[in-house]
N, C-alpha and C. Protein backbone atom coordinates (compact mmCIF):
# COMPACT_ATOMS: atom_id res chain seq x y z
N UNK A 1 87.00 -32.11 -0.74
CA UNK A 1 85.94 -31.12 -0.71
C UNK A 1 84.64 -31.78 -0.27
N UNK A 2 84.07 -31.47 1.24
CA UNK A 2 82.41 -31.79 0.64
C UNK A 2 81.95 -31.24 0.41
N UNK A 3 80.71 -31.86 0.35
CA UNK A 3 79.43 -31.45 -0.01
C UNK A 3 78.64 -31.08 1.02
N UNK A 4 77.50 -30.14 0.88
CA UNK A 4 76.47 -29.51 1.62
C UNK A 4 75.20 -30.40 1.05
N UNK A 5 74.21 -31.36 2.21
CA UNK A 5 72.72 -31.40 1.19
C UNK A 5 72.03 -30.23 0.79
N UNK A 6 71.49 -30.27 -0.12
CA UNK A 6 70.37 -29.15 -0.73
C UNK A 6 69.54 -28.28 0.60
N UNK A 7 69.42 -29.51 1.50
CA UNK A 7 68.39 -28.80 2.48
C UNK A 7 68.86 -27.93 3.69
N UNK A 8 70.59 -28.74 3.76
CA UNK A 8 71.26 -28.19 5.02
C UNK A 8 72.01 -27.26 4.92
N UNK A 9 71.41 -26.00 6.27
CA UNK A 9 71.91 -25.02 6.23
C UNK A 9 73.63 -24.78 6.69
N UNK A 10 74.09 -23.26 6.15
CA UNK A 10 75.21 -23.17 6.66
C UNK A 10 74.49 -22.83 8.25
N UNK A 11 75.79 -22.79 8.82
CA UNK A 11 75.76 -22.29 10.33
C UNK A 11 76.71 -21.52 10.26
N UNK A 12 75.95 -20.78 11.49
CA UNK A 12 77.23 -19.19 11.50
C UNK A 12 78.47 -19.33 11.78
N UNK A 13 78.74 -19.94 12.35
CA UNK A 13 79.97 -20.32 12.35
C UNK A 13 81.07 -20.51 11.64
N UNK A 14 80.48 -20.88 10.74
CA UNK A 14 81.19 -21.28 9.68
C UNK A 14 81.48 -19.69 8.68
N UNK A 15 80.44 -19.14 8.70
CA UNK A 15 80.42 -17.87 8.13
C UNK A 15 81.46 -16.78 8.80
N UNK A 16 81.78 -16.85 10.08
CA UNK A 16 82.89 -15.83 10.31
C UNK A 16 84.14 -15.90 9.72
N UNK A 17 84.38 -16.45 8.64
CA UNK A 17 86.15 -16.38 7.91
C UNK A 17 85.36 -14.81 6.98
N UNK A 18 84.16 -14.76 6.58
CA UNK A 18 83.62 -13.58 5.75
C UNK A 18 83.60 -12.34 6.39
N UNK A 19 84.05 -12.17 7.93
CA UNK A 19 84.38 -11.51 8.75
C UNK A 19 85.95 -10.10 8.41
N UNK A 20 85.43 -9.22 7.81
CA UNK A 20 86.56 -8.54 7.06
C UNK A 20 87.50 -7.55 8.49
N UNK A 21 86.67 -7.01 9.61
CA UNK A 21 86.96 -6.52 10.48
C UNK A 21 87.89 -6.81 11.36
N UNK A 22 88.48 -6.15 12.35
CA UNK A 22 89.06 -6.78 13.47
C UNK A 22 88.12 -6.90 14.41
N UNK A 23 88.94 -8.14 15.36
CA UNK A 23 88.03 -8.90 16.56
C UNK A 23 87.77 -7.75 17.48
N UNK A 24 86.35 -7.26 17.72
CA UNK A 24 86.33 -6.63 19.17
C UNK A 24 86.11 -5.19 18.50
N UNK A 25 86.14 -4.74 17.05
CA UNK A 25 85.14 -3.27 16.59
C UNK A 25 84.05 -3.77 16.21
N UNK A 26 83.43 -2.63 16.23
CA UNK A 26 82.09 -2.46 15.81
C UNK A 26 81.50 -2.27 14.31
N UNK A 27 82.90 -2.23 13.49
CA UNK A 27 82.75 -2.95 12.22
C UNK A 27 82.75 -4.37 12.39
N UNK A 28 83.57 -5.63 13.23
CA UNK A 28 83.56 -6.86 13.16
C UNK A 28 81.80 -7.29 13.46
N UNK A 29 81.40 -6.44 14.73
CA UNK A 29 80.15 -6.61 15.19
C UNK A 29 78.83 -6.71 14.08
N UNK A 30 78.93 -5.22 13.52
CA UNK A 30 77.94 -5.27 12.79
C UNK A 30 77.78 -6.16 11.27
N UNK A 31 78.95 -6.00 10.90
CA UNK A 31 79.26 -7.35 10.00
C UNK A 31 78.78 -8.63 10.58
N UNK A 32 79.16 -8.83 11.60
CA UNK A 32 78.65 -10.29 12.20
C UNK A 32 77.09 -10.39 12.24
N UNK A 33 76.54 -9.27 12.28
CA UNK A 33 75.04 -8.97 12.10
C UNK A 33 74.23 -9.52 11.08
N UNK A 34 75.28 -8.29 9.88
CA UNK A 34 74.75 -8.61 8.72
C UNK A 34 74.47 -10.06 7.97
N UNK A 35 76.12 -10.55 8.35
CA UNK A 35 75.96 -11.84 7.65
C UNK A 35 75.27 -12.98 8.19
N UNK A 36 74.87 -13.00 9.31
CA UNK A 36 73.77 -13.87 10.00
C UNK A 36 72.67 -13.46 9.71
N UNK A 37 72.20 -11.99 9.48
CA UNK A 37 70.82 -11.71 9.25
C UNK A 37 70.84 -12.62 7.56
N UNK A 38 71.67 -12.18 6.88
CA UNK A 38 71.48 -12.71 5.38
C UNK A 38 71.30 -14.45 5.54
N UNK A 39 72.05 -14.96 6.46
CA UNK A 39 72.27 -16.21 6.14
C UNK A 39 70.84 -16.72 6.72
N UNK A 40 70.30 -16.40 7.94
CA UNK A 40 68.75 -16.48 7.86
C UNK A 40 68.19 -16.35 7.11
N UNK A 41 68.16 -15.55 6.36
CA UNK A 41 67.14 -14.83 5.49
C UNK A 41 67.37 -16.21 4.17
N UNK A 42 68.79 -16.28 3.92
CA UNK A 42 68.67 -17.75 2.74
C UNK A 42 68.14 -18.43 3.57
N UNK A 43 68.31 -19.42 4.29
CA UNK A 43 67.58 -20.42 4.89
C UNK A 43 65.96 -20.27 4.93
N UNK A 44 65.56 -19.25 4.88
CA UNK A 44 63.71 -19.07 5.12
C UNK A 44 63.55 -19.15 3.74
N UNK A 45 64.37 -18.16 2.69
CA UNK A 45 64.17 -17.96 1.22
C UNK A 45 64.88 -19.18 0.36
N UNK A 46 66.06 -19.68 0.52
CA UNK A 46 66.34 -20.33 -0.41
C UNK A 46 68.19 -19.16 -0.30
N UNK A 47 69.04 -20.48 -0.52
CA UNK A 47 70.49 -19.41 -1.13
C UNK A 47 70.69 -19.36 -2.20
N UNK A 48 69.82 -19.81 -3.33
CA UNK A 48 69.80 -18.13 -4.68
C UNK A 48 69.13 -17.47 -4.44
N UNK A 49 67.86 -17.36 -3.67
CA UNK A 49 66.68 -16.41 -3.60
C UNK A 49 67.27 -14.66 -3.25
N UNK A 50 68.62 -15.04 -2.08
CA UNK A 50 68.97 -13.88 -1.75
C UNK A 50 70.20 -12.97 -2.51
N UNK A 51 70.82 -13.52 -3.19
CA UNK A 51 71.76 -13.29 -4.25
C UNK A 51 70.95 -12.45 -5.64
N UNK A 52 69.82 -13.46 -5.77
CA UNK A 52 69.62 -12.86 -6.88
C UNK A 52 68.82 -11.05 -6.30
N UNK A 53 68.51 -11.20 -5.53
CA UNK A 53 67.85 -9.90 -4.58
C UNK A 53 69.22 -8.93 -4.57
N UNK A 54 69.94 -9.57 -4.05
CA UNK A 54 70.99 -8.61 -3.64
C UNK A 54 71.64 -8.00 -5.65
N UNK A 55 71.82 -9.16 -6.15
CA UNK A 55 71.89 -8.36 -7.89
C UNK A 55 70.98 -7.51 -8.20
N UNK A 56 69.87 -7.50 -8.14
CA UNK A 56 69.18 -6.81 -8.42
C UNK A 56 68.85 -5.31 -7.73
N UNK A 57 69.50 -5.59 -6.48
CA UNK A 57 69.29 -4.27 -5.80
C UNK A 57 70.23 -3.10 -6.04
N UNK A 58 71.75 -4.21 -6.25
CA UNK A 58 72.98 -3.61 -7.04
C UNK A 58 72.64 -3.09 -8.39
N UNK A 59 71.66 -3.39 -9.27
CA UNK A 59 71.68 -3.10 -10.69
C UNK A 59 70.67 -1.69 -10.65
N UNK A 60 69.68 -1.78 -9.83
CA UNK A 60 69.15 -0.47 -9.64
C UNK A 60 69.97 0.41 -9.49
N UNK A 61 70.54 0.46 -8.32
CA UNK A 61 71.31 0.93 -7.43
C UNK A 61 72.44 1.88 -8.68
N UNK A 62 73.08 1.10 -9.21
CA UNK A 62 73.52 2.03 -10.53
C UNK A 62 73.34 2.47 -11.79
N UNK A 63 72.22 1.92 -12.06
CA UNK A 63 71.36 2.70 -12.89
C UNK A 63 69.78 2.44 -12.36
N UNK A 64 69.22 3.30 -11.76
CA UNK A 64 68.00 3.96 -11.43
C UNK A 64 67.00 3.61 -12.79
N UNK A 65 67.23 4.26 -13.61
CA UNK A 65 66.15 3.80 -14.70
C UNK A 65 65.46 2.18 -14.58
N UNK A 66 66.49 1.02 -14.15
CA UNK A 66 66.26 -0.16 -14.14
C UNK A 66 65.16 -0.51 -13.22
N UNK A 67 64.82 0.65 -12.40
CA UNK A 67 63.63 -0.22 -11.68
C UNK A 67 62.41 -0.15 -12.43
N UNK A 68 62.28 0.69 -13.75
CA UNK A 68 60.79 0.26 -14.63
C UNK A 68 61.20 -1.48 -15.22
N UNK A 69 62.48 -1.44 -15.54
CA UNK A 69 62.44 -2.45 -16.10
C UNK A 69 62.47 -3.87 -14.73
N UNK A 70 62.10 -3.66 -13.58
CA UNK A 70 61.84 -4.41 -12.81
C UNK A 70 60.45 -4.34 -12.21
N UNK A 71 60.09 -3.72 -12.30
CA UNK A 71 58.91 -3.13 -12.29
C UNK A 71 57.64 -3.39 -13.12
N UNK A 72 58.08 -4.27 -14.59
CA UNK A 72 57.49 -5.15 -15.31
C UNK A 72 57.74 -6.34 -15.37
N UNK A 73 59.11 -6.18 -14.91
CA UNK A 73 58.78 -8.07 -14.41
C UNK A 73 58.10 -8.48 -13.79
N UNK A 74 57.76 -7.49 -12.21
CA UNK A 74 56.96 -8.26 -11.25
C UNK A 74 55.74 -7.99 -11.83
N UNK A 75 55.52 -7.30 -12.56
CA UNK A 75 53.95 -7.35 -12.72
C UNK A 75 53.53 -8.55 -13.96
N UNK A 76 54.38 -9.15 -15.11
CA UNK A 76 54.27 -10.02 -15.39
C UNK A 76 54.22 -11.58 -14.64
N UNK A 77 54.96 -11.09 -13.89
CA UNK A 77 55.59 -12.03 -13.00
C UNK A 77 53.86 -12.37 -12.27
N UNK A 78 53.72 -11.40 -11.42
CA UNK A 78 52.27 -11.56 -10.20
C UNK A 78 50.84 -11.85 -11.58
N UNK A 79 51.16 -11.30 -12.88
CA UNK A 79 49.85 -12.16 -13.85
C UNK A 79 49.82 -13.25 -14.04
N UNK A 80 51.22 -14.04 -14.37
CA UNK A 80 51.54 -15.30 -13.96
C UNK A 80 51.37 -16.01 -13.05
N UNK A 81 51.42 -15.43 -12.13
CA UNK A 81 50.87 -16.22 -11.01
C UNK A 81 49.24 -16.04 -10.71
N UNK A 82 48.69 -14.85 -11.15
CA UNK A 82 47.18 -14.73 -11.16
C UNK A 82 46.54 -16.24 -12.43
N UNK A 83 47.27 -16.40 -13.14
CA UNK A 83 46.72 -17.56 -14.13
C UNK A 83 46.78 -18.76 -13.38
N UNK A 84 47.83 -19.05 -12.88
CA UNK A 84 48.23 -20.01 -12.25
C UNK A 84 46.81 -20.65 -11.06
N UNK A 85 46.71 -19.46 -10.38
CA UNK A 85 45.68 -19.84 -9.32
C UNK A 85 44.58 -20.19 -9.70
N UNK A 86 44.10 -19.31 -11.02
CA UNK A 86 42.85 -19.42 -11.43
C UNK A 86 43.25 -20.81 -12.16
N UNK A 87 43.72 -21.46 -12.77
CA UNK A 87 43.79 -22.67 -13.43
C UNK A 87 43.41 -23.78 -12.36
N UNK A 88 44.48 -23.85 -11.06
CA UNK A 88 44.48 -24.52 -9.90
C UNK A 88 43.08 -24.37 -9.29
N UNK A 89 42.25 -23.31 -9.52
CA UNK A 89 41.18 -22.93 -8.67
C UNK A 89 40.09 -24.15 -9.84
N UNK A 90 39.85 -23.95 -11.19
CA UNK A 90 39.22 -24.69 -12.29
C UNK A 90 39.14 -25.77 -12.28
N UNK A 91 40.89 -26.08 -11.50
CA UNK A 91 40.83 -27.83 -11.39
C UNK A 91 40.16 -28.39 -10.06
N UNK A 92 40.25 -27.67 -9.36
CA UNK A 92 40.09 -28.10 -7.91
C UNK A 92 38.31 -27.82 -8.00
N UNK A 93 37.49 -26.62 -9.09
CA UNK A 93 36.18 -26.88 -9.22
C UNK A 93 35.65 -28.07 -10.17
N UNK A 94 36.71 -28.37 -10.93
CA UNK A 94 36.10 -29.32 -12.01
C UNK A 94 36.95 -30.10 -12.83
N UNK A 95 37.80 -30.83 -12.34
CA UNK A 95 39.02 -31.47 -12.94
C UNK A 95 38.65 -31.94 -14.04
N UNK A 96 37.83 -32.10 -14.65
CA UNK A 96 37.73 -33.10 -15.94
C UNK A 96 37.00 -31.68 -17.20
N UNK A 97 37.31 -30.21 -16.82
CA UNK A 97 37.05 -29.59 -17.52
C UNK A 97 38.02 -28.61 -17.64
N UNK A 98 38.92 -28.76 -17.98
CA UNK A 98 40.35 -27.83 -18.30
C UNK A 98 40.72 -27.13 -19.23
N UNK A 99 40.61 -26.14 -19.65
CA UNK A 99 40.93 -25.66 -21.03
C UNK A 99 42.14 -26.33 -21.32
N UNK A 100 42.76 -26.61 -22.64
CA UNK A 100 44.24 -26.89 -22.64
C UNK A 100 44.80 -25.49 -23.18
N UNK A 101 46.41 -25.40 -22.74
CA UNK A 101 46.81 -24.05 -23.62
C UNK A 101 47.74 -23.24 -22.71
């Protein structure tokens, strides 16, 4: 078995055995689409970044109610990151005055 480094991408190539269609429809085609668009899309994002997207789109997807409860994540999520900057912004005005906490 190898190994993949952390940094190196698959290539498409390699991705057509995920190819469920026959050679030469336009199910094989657009499949071939999809899974290159996705496999870009990890490579720019990261390959959990898009998995966990794709779970989550699935979990809406069958129960609807779940997008409040996603819907507070990101907004915890984007306050978290509003602290973050402002901390980074405090240090970068005054490193030797940091709140701790």
């Amino acid at each position: 078995m190898s190994r993949r480094g952390n940094l190196d991408p698959i290539e498409n190539a390699e991705l057509e055995c995920l190819i469920l269609w026959p050679a030469g429809t336009v199910g094989a085609q657009e499949e071939r689409q999809l899974i290159q668009l996705l496999n870009l899309l990890c490579q720019r994002h990261g390959y959990g970044r898009v998995p966990q997207l794709t779970a989550a789109i699935d979990e809406i997807w069958r129960d609807p109610s779940k997008g409040g409860d996603w819907a507070q994540k990101r907004e915890n999520h984007l306050n978290f990151m509003e602290e973050c900057r402002q901390t980074l912004k405090a240090m970068a005005d005054d490193p030797n005055n940091i709140e701790e906490g």
